[in-house]
Protein backbone atom coordinates (compact mmCIF):
# COMPACT_ATOMS: atom_id res chain seq x y z
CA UNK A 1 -7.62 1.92 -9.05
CA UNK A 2 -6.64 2.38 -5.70
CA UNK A 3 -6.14 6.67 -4.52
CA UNK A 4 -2.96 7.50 -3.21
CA UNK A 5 -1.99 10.13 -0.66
CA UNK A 6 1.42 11.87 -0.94
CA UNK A 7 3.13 13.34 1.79
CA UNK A 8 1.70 16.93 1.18
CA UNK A 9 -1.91 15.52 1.38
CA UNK A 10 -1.24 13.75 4.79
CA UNK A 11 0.32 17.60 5.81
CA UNK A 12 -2.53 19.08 5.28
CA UNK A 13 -5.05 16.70 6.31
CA UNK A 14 -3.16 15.03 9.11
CA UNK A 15 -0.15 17.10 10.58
CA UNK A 16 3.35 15.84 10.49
CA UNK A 17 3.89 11.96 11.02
CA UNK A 18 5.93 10.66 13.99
CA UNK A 19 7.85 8.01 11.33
CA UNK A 20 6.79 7.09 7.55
CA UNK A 21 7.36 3.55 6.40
CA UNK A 22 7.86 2.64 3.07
CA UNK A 23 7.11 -0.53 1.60
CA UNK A 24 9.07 -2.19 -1.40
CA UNK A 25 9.65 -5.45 -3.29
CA UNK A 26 11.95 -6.84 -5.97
CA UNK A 27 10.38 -7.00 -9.56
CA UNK A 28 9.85 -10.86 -9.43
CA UNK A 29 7.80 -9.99 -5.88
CA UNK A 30 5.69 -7.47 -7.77
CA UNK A 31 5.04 -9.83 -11.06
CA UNK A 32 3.83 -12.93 -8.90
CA UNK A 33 1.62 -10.52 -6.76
CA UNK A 34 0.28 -9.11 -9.58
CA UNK A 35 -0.53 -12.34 -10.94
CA UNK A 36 -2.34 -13.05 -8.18
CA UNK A 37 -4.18 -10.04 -8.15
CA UNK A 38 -5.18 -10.49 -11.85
CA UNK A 39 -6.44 -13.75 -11.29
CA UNK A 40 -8.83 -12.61 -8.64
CA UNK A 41 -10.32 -10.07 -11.28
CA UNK A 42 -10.15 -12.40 -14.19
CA UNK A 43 -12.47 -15.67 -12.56
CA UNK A 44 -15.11 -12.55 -11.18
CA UNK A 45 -15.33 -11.37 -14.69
CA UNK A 46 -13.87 -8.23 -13.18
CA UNK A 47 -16.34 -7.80 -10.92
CA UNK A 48 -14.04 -7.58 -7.83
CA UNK A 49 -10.85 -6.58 -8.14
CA UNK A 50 -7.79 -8.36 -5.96
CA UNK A 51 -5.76 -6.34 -3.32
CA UNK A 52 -3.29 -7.40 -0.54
CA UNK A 53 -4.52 -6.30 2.75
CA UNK A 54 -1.67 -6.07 5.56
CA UNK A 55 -3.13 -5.87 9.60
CA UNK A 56 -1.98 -2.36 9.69
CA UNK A 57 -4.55 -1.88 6.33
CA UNK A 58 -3.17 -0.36 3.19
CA UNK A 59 -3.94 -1.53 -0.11
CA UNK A 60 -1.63 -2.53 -3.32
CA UNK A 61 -3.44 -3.27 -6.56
CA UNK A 62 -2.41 -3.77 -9.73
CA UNK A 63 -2.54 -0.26 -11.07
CA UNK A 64 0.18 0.41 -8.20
CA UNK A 65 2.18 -2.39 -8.74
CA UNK A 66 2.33 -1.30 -12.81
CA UNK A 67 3.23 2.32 -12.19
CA UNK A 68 5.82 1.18 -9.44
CA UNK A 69 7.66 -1.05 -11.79
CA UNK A 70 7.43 1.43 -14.28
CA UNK A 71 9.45 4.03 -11.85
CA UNK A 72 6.28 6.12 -11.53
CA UNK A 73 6.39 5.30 -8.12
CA UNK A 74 9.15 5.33 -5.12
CA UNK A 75 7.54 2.33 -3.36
CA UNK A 76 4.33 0.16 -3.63
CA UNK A 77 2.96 2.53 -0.27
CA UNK A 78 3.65 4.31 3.00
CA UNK A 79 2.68 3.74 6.17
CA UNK A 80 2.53 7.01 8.18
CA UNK A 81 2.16 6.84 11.92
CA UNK A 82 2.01 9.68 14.19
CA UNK A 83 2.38 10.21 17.77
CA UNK A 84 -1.20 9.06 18.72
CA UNK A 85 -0.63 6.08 17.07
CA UNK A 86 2.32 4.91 19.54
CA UNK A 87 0.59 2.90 22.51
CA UNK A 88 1.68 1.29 25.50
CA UNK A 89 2.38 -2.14 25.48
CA UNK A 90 2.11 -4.07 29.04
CA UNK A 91 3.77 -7.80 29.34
CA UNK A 92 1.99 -10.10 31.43
């Protein structure tokens, strides 16, 4: 089970965030993910467990797609960026 940071953890440990980014999916989305997921963990003999991994890194596993589609949860995850994050971008 993956650990989740609300926004009051981030606060505390991180400051305020420049923009927060919340990710979301439809229910039929979340159910073939999950599937996918689950399948992972069932041929290891649930030794490894299945996650989606995005370039900007956060991690969705099953646990958070459950409680999400139960209403537990406002999203699948948030992306929090603050003002250090923002870089220049040069085109050549």
């Amino acid at each position: 089970m993956s650990e989740r940071m609300d926004l009051a953890d981030v606060l505390r440990e991180y400051g305020v965030p420049l923009v927060t980014l919340n990710v979301t999916a439809d229910q039929q989305n979340c159910l073939a993910l999950r599937e996918k997921l689950l399948a992972i963990r069932n041929a290891s003999q649930g030794k490894e467990q299945g996650y989606l991994e995005v370039g900007c890194t956060f991690y969705i596993d099953v646990h958070d797609i459950d409680r999400y589609l139960a209403g537990e949860l406002p999203n699948l995850a948030e992306i929090y960026a603050f003002d250090e994050d923002v870089k220049p971008h040069r085109e050549e």
